[in-house]
C-alpha atoms as a PDB file:
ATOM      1  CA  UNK A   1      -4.291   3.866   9.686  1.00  0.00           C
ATOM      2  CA  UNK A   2      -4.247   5.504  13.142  1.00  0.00           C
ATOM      3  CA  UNK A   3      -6.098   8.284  14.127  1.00  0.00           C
ATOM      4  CA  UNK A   4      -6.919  10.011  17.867  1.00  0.00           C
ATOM      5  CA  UNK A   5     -10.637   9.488  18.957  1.00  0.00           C
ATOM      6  CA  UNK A   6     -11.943  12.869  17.811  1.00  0.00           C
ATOM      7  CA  UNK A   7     -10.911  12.237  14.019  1.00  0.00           C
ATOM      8  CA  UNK A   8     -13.989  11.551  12.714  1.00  0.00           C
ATOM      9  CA  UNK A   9     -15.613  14.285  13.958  1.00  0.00           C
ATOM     10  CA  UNK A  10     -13.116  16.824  13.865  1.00  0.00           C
ATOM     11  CA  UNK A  11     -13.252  15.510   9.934  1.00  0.00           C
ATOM     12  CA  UNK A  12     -16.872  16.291   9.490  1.00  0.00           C
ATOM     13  CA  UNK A  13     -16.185  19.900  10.074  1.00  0.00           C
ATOM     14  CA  UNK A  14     -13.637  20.362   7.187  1.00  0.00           C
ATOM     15  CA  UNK A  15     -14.671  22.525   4.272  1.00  0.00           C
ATOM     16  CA  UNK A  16     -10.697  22.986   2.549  1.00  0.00           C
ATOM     17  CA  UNK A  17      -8.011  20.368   2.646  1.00  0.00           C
ATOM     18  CA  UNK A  18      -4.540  21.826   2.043  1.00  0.00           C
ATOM     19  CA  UNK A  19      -1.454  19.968   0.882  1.00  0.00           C
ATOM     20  CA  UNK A  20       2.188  19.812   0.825  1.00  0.00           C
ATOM     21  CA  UNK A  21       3.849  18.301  -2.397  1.00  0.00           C
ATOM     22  CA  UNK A  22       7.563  17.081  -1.355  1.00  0.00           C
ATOM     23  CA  UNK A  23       6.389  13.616   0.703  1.00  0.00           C
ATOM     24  CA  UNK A  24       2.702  13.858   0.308  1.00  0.00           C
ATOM     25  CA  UNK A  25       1.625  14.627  -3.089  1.00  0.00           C
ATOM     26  CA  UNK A  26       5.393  12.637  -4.448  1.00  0.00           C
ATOM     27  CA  UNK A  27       7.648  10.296  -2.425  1.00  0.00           C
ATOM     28  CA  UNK A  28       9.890  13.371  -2.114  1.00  0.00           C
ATOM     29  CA  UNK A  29      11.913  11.991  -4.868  1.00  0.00           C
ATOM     30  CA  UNK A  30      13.455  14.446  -7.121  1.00  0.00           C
ATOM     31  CA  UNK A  31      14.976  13.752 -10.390  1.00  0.00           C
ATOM     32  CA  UNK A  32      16.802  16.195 -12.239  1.00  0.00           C
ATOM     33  CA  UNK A  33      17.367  16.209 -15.760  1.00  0.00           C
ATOM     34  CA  UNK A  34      20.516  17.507 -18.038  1.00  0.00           C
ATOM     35  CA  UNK A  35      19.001  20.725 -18.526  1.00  0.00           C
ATOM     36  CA  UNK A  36      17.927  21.486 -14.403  1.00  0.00           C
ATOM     37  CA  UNK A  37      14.385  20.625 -14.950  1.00  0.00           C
ATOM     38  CA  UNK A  38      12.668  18.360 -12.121  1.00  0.00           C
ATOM     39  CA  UNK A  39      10.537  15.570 -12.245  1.00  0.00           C
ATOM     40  CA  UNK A  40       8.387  14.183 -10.009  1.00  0.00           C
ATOM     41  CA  UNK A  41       5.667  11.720 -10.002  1.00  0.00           C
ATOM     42  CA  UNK A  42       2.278  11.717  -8.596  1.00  0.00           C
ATOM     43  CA  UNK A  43      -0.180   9.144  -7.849  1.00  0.00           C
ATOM     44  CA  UNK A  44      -3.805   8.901  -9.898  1.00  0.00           C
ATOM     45  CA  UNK A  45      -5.319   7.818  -7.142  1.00  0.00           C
ATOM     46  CA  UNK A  46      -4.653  10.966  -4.631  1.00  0.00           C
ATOM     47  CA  UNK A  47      -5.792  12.373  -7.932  1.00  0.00           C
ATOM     48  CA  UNK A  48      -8.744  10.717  -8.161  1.00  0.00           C
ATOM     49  CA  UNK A  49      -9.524  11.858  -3.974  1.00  0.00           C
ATOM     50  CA  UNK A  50      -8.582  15.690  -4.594  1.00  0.00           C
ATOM     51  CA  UNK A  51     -11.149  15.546  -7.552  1.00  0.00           C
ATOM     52  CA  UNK A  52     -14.134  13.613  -5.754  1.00  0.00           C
ATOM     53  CA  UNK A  53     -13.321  15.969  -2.611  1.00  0.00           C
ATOM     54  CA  UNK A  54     -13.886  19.356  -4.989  1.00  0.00           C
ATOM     55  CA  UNK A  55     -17.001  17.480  -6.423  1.00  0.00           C
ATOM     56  CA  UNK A  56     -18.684  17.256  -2.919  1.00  0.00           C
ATOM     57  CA  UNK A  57     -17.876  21.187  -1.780  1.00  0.00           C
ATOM     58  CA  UNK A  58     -14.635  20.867  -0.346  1.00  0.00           C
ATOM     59  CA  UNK A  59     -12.298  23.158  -1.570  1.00  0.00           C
ATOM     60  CA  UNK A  60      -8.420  22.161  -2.332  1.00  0.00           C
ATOM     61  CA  UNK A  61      -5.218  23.934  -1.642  1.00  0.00           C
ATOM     62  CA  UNK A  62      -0.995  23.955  -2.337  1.00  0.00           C
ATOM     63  CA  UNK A  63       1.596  25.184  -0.238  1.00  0.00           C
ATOM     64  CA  UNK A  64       4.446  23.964  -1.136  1.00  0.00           C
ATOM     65  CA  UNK A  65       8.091  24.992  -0.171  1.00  0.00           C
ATOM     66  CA  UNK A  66       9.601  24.717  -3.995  1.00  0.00           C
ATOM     67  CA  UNK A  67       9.112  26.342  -7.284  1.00  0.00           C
ATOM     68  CA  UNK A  68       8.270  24.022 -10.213  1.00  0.00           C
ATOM     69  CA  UNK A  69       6.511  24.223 -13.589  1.00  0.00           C
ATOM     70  CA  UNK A  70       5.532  20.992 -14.042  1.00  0.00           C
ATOM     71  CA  UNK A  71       3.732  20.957 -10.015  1.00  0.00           C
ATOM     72  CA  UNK A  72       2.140  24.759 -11.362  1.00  0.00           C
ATOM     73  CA  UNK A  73       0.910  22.629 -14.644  1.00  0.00           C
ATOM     74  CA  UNK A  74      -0.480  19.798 -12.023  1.00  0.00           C
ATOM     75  CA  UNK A  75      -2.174  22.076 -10.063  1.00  0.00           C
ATOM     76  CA  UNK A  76      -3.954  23.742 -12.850  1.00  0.00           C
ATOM     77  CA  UNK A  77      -4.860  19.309 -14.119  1.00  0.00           C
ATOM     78  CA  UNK A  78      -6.757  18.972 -10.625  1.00  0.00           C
ATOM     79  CA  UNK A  79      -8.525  22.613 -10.626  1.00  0.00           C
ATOM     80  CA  UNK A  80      -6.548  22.991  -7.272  1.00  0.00           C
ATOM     81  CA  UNK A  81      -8.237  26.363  -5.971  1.00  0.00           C
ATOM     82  CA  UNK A  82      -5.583  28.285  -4.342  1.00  0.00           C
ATOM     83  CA  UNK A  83      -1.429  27.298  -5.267  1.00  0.00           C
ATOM     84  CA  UNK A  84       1.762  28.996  -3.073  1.00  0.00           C
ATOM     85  CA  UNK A  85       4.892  27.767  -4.074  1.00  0.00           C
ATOM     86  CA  UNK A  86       8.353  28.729  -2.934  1.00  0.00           C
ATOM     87  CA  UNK A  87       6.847  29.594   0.788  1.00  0.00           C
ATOM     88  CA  UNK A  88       9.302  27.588   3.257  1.00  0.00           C
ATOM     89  CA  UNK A  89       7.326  29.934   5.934  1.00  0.00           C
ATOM     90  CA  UNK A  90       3.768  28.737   5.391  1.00  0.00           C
ATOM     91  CA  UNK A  91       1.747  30.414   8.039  1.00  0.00           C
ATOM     92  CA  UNK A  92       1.146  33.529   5.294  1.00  0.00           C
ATOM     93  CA  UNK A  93      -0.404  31.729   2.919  1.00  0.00           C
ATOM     94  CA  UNK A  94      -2.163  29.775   5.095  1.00  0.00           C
ATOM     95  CA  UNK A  95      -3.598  32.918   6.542  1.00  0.00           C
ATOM     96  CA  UNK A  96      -4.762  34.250   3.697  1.00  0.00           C
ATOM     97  CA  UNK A  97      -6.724  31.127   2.774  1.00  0.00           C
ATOM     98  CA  UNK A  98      -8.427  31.797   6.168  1.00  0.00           C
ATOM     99  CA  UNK A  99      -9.399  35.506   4.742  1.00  0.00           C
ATOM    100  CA  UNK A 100     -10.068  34.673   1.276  1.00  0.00           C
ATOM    101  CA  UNK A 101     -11.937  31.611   1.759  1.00  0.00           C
ATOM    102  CA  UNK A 102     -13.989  33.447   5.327  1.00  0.00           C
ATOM    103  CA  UNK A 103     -12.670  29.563   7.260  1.00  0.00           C
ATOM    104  CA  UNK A 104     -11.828  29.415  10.965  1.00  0.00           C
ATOM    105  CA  UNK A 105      -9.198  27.309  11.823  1.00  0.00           C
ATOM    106  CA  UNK A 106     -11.075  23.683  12.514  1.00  0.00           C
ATOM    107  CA  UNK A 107     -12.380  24.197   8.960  1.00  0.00           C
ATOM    108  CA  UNK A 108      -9.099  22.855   7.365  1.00  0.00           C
ATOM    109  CA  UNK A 109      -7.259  20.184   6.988  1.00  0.00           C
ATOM    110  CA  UNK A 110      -3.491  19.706   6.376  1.00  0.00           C
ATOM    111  CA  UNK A 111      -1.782  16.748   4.429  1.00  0.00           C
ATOM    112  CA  UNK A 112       2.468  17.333   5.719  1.00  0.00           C
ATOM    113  CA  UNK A 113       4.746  15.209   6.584  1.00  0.00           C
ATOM    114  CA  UNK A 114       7.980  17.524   7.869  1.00  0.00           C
ATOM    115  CA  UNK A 115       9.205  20.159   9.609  1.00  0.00           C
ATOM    116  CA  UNK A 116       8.077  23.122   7.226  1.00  0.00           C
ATOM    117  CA  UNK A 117       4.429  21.834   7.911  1.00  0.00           C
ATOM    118  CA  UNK A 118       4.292  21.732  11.622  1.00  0.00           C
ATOM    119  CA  UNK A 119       3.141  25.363  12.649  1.00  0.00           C
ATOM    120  CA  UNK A 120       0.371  25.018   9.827  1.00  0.00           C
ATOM    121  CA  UNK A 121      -0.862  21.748  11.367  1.00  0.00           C
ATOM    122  CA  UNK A 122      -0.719  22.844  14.708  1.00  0.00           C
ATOM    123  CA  UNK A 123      -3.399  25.095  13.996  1.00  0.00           C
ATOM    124  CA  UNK A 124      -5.755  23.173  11.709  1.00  0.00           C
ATOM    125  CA  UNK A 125      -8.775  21.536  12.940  1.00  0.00           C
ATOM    126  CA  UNK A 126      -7.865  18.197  11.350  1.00  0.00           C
ATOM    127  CA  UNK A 127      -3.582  17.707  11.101  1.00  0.00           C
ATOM    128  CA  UNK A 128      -2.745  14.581   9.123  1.00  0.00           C
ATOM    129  CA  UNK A 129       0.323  12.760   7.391  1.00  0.00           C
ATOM    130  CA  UNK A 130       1.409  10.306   5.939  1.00  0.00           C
ATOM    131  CA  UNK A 131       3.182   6.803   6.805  1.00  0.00           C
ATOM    132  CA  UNK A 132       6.719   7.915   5.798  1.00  0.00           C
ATOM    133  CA  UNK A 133       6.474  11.822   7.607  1.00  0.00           C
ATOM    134  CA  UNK A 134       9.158  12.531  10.451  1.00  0.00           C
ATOM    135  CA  UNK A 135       8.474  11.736  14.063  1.00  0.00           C
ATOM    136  CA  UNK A 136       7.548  15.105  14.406  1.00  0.00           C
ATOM    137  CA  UNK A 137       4.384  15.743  11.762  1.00  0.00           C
ATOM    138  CA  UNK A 138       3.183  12.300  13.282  1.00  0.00           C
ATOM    139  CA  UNK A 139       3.681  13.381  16.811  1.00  0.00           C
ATOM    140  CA  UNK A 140       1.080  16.498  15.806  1.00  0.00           C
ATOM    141  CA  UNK A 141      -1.356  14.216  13.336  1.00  0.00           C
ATOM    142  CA  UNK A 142      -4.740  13.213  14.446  1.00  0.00           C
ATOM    143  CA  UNK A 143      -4.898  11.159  11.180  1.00  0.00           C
ATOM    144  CA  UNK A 144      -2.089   9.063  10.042  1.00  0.00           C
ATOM    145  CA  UNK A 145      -2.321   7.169   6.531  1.00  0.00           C
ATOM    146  CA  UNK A 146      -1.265   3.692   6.011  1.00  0.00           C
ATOM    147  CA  UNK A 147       0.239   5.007   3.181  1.00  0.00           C
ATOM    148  CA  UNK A 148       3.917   6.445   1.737  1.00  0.00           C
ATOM    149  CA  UNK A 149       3.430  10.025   0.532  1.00  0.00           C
ATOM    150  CA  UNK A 150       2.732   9.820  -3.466  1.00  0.00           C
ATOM    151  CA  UNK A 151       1.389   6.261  -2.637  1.00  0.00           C
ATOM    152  CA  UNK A 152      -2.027   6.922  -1.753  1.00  0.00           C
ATOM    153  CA  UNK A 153      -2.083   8.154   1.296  1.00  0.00           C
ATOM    154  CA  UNK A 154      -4.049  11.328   0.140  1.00  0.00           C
ATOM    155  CA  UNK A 155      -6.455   9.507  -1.258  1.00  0.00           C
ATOM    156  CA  UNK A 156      -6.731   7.269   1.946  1.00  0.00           C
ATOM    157  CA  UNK A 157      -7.337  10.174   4.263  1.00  0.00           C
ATOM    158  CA  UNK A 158      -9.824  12.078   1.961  1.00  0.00           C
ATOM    159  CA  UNK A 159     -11.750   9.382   1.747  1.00  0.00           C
ATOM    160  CA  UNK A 160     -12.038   9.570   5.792  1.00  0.00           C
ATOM    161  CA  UNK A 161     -12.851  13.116   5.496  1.00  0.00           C
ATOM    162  CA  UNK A 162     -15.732  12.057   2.751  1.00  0.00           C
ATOM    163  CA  UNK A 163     -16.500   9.017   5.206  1.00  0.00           C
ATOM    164  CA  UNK A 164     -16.903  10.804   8.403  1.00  0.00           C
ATOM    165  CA  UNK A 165     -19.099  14.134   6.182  1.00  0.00           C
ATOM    166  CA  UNK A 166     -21.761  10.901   5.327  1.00  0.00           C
ATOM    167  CA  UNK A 167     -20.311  11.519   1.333  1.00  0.00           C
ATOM    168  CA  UNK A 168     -18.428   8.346   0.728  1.00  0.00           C
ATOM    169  CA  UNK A 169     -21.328   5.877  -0.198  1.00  0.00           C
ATOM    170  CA  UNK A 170     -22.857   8.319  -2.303  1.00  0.00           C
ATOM    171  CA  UNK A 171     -19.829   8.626  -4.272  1.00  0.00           C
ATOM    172  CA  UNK A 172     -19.185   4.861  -4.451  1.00  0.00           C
ATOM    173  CA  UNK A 173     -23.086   4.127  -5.703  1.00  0.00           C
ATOM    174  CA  UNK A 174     -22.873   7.045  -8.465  1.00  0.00           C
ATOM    175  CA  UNK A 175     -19.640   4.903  -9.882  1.00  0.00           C
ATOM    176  CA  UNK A 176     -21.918   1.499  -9.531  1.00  0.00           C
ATOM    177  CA  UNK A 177     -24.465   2.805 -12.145  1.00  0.00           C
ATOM    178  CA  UNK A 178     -22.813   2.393 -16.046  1.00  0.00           C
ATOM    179  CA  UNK A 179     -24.691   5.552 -17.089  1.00  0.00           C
ATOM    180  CA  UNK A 180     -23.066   7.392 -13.864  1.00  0.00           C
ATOM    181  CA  UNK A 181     -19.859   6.366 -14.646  1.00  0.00           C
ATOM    182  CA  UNK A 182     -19.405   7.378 -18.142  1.00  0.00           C
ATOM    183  CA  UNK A 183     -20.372  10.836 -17.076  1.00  0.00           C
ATOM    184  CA  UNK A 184     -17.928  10.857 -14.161  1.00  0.00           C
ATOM    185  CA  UNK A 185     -15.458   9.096 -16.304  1.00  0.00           C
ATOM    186  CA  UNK A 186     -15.577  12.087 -18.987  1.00  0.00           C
ATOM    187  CA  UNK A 187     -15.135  14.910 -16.331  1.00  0.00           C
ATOM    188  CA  UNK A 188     -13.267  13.597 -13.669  1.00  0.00           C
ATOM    189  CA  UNK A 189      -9.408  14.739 -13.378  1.00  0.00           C
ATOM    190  CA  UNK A 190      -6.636  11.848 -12.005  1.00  0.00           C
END
């Protein structure tokens, strides 16, 4: 992973992480079926992070430039607390997650990895992307995952956010306990 100098503290101020879907939350593969419905998969794991991150306070968004059913249905799985879809301008939305939620700017964080994301990550307190974004969402990333988007690499930089917030180890010792993790097992989301 790389990551500028100020990361980890710019990381401890972050109280909602918001996320694109096409090459973050997916590979940005599409498949379409004989009917016009899409499919795309998503990775337990990133999940897994948006759950644990909702667990410990920190609230979860979606802005997304398409339209899709199945990502509305996902959405609704992980408890996500604010979804946009079919915004290609996502400053708006964005914007009104600053008045509904009462966050300044370096409260957020941004998962994108293309060109629809950059004026959103410009102005977040904590920009990151993943391993597979353009040169230009890395060129404006603080954080940048080891990871493909919809391989992990939401999951990888939650779990700095969770790190660098003093979170993490908690988390990690409530799963070492048996009793712990059959509670966490019956409510967490993937």
């Amino acid at each position: 992973m790389r990551y500028s100098e100020d990361a980890f503290l710019r990381a401890q101020k972050v109280k909602m992480i918001i996320l694109d879907v096409d090459g973050v939350l997916t590979d940005g593969s599409v498949c379409v079926g004989a009917e016009g419905e899409l499919f795309k998969t998503f990775n337990v794991r990133d999940g897994l992070g948006i759950t644990l991150a909702q667990k410990e306070g920190i609230k979860t968004a979606i802005i997304t430039g398409r339209e899709s059913k199945m990502l509305a249905f996902r959405a609704k799985e992980l408890k996500i607390n604010a979804f946009y879809q079919n915004k290609k301008n996502k400053i708006p939305a964005y914007h009104e997650l600053q008045a509904e939620f009462n966050l300044k700017p370096e409260e957020f964080a941004y998962i994108g990895d293309d060109l629809f994301d950059l004026a959103v990550m410009n102005d977040v307190g904590f920009p990151a992307t993943v391993a597979d974004a353009t040169d230009e969402a890395k060129s404006v990333a603080i954080f940048e995952s080891d990871f493909d988007g919809g391989h992990g690499a939401v999951r990888q930089i939650i779990e700095f956010i969770l790190k660098a917030q003093g979170k993490w180890q908690d988390i990690v010792n409530r799963y070492m306990t048996i009793e712990a993790e059959s509670k966490t097992n019956d409510t967490v989301s993937q």
